[in-house]
PDB file of N, CA and C in Angstrom:
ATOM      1  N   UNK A   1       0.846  -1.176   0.000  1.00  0.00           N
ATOM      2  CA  UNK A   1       0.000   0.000   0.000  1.00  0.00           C
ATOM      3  C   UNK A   1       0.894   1.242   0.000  1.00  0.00           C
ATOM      4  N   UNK A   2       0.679   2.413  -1.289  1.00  0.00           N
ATOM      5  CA  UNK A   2       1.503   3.266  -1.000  1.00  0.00           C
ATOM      6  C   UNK A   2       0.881   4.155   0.544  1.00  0.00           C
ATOM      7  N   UNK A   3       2.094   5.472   0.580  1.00  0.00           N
ATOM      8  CA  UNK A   3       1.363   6.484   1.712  1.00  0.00           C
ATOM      9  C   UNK A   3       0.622   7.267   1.799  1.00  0.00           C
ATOM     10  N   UNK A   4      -0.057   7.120   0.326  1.00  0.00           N
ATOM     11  CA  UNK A   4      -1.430   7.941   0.748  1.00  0.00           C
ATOM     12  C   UNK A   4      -2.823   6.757   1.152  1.00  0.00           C
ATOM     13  N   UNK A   5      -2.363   5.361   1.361  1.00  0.00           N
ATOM     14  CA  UNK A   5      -3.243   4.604   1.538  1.00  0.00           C
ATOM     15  C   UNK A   5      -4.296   3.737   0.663  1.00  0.00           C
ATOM     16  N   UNK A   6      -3.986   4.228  -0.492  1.00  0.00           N
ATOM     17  CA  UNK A   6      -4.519   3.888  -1.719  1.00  0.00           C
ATOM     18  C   UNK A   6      -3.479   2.596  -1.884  1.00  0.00           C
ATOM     19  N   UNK A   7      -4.189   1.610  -2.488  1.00  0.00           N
ATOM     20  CA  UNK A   7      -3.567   0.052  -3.660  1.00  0.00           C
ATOM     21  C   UNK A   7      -3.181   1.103  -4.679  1.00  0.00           C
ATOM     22  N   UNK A   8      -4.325   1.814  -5.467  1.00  0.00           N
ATOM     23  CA  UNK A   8      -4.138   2.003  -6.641  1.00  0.00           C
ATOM     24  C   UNK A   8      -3.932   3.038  -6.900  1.00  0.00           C
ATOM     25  N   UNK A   9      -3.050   3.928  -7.980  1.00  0.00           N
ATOM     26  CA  UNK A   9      -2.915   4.986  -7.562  1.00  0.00           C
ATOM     27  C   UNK A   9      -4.503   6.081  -8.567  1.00  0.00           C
ATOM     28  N   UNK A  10      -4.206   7.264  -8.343  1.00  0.00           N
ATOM     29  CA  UNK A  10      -5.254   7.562  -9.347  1.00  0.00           C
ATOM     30  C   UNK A  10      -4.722   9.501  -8.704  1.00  0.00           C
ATOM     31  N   UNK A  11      -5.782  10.191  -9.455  1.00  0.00           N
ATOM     32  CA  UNK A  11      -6.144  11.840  -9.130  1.00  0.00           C
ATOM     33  C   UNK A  11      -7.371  11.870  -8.264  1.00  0.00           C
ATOM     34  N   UNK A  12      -8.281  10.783  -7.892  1.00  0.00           N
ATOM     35  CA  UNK A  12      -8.999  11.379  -7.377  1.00  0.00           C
ATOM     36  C   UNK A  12     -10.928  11.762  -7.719  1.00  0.00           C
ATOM     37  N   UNK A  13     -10.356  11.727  -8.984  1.00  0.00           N
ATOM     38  CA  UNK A  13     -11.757  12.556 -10.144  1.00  0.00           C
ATOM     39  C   UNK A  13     -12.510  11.745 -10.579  1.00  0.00           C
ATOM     40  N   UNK A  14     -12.548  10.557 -10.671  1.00  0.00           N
ATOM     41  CA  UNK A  14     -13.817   9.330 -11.276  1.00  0.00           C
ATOM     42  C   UNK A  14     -14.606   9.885 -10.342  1.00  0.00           C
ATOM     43  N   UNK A  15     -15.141   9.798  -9.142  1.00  0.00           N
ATOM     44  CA  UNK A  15     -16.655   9.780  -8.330  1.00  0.00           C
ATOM     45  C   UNK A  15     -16.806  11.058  -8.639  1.00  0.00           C
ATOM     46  N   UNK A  16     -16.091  11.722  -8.944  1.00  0.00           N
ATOM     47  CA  UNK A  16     -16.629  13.786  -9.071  1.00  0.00           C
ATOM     48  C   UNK A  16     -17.354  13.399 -10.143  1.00  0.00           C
ATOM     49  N   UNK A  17     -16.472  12.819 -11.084  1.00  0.00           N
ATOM     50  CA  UNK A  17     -16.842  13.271 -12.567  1.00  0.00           C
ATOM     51  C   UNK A  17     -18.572  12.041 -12.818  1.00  0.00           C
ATOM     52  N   UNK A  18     -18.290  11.005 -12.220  1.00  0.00           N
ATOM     53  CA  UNK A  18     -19.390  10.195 -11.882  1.00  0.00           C
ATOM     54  C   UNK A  18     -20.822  11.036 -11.958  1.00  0.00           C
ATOM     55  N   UNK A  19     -20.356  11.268 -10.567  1.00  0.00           N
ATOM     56  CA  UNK A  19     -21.728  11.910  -9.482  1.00  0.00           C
ATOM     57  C   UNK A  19     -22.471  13.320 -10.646  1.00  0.00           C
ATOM     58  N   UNK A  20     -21.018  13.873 -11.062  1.00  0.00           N
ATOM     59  CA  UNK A  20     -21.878  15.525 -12.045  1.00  0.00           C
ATOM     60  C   UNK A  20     -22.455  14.571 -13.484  1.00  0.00           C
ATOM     61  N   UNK A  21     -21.771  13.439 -13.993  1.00  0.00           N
ATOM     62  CA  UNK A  21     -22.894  12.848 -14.968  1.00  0.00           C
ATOM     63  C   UNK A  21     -24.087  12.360 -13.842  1.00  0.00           C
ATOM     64  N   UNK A  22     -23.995  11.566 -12.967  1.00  0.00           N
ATOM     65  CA  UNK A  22     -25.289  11.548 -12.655  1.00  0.00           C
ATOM     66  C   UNK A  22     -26.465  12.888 -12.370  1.00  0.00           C
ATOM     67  N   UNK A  23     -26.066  13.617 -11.881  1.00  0.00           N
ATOM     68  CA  UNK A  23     -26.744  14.641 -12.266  1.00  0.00           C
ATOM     69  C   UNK A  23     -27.243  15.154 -13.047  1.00  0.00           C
ATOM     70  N   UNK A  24     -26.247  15.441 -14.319  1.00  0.00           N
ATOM     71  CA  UNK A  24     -27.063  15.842 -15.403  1.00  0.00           C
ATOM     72  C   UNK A  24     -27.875  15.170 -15.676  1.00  0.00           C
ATOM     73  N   UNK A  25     -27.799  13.621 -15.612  1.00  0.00           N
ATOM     74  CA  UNK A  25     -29.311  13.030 -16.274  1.00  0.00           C
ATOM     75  C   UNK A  25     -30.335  12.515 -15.237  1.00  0.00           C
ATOM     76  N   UNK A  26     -30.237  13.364 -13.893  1.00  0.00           N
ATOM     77  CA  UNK A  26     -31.388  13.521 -13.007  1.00  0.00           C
ATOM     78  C   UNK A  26     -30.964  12.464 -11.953  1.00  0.00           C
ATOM     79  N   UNK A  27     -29.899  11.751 -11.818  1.00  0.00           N
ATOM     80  CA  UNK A  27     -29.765  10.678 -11.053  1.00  0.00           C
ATOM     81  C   UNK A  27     -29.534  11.373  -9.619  1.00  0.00           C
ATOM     82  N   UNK A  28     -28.402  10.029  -9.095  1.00  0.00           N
ATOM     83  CA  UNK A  28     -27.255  10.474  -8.042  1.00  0.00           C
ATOM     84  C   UNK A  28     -26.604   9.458  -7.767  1.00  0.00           C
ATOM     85  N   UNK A  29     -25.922   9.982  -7.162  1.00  0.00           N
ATOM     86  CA  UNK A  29     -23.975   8.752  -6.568  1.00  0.00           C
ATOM     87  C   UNK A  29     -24.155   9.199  -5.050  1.00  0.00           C
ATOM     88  N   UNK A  30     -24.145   7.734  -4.723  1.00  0.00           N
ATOM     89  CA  UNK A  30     -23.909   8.003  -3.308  1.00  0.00           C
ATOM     90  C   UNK A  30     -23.271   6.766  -2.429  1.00  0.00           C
ATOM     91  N   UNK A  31     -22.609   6.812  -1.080  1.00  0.00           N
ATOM     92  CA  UNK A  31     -21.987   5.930  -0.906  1.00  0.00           C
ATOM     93  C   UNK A  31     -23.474   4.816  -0.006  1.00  0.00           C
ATOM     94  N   UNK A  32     -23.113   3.516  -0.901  1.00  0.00           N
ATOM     95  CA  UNK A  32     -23.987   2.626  -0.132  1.00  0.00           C
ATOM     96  C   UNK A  32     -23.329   1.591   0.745  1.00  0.00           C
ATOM     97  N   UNK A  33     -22.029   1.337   0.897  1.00  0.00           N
ATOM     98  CA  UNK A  33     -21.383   0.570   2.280  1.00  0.00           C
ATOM     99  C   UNK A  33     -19.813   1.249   2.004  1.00  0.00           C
ATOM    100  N   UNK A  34     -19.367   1.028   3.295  1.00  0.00           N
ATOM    101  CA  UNK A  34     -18.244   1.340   3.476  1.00  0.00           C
ATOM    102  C   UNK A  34     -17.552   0.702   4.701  1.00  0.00           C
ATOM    103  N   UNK A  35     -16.045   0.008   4.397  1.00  0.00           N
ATOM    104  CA  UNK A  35     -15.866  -1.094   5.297  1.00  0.00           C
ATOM    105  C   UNK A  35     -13.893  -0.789   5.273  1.00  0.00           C
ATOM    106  N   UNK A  36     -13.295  -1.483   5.901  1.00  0.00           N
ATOM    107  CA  UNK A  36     -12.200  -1.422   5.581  1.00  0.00           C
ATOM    108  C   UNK A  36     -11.332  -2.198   4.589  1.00  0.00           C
ATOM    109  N   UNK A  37     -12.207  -3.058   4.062  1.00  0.00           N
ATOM    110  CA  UNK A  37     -12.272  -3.409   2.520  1.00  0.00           C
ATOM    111  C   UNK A  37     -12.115  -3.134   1.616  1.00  0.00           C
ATOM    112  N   UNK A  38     -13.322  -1.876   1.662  1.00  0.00           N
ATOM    113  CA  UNK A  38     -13.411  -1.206   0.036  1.00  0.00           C
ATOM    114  C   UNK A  38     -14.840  -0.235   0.604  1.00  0.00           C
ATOM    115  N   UNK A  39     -15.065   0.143  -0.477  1.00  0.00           N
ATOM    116  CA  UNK A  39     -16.742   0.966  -0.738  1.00  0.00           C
ATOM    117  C   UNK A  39     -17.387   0.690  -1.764  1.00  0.00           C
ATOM    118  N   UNK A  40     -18.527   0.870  -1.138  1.00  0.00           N
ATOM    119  CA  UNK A  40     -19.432   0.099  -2.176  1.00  0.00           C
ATOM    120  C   UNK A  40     -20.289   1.814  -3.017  1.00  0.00           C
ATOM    121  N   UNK A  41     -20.959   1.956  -3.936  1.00  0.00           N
ATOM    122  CA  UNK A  41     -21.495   3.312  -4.307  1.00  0.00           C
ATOM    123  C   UNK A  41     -22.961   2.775  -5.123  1.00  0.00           C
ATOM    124  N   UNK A  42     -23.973   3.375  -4.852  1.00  0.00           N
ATOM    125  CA  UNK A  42     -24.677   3.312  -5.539  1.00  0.00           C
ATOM    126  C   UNK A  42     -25.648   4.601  -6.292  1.00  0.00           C
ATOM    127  N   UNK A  43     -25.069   4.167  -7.653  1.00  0.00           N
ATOM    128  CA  UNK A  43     -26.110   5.229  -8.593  1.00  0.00           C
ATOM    129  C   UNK A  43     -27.199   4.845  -9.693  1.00  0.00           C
ATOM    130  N   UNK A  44     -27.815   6.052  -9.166  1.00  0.00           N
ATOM    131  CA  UNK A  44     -29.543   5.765  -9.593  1.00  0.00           C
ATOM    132  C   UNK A  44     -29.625   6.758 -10.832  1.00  0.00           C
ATOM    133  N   UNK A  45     -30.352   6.109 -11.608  1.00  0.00           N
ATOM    134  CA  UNK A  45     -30.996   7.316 -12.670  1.00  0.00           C
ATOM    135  C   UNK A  45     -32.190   7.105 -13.042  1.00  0.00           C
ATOM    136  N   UNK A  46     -33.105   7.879 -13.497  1.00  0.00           N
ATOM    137  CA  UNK A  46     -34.981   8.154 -13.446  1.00  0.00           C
ATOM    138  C   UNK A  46     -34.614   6.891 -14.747  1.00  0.00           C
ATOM    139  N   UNK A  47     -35.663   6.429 -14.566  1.00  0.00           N
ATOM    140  CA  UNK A  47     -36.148   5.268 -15.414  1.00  0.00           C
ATOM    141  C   UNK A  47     -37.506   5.901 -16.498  1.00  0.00           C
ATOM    142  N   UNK A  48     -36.557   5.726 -17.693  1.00  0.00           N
ATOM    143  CA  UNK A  48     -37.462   6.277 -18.650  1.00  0.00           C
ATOM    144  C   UNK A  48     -38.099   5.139 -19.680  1.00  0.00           C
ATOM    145  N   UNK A  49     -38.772   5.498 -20.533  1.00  0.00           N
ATOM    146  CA  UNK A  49     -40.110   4.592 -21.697  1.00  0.00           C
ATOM    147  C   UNK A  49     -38.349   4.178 -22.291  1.00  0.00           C
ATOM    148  N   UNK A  50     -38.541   2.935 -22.963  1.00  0.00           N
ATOM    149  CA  UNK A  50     -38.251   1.888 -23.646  1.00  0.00           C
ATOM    150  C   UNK A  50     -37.860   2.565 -25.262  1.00  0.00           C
ATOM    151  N   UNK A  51     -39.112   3.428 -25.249  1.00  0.00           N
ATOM    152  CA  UNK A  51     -39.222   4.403 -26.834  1.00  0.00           C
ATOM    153  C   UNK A  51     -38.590   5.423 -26.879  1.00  0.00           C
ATOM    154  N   UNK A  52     -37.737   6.322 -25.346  1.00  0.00           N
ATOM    155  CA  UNK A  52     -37.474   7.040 -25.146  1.00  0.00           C
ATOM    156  C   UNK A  52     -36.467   7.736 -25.747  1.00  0.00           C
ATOM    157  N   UNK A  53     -36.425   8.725 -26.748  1.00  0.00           N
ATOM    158  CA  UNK A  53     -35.077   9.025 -27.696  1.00  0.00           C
ATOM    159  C   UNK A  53     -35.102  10.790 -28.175  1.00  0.00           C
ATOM    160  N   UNK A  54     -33.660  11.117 -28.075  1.00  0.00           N
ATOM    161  CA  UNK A  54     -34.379  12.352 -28.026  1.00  0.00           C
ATOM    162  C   UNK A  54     -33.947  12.752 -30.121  1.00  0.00           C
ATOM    163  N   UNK A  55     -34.269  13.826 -30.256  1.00  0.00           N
ATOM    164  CA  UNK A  55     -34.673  14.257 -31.475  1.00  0.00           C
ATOM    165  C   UNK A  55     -33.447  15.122 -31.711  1.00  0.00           C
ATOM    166  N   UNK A  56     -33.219  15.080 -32.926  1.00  0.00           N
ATOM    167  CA  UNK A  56     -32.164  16.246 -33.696  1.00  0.00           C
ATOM    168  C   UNK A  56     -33.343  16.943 -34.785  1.00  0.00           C
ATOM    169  N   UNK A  57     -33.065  17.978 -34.631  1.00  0.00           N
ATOM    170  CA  UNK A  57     -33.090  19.473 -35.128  1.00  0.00           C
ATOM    171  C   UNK A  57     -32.787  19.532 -36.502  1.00  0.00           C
ATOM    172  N   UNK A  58     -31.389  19.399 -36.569  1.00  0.00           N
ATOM    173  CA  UNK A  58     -30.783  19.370 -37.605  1.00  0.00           C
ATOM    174  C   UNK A  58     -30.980  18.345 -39.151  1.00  0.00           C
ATOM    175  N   UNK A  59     -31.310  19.492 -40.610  1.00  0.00           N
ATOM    176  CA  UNK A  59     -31.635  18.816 -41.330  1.00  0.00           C
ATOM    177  C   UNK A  59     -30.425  17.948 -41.857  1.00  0.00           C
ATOM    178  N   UNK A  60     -30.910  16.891 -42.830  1.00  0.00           N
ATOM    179  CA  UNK A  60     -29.951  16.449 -43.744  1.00  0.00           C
ATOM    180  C   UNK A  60     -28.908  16.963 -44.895  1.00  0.00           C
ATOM    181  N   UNK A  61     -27.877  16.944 -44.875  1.00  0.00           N
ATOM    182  CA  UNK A  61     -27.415  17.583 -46.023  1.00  0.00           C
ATOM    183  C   UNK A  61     -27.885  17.185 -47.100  1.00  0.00           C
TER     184      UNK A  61
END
């Protein structure tokens, strides 16, 4: 284990960058266990129609 306590190393930024996509598409990130193991996270997002698609604007060339 290095000394910041981490196995692995990293910056930090996956759960930021996670949690602000969950947001934008109405969800959220949040921690659902935490042990001296590991952590567990769980994210939710609104459950939409099957048909659900969004539309472009833009014509064909």
């Amino acid at each position: 284990m290095s000394r910041s306590g981490r196995e692995v190393p990293g910056s930090g930024l996956g759960l930021a960058l996670c949690r602000r996509i969950a947001r934008l598409h109405g969800g959220t990130l949040r921690v659902a266990a935490s042990s001296d193991k590991g952590t567990t996270f769980e994210l939710t997002l609104p459950k939409t129609s099957s048909g659900a698609r969004t539309r472009s604007t833009a014509s064909p060339a």
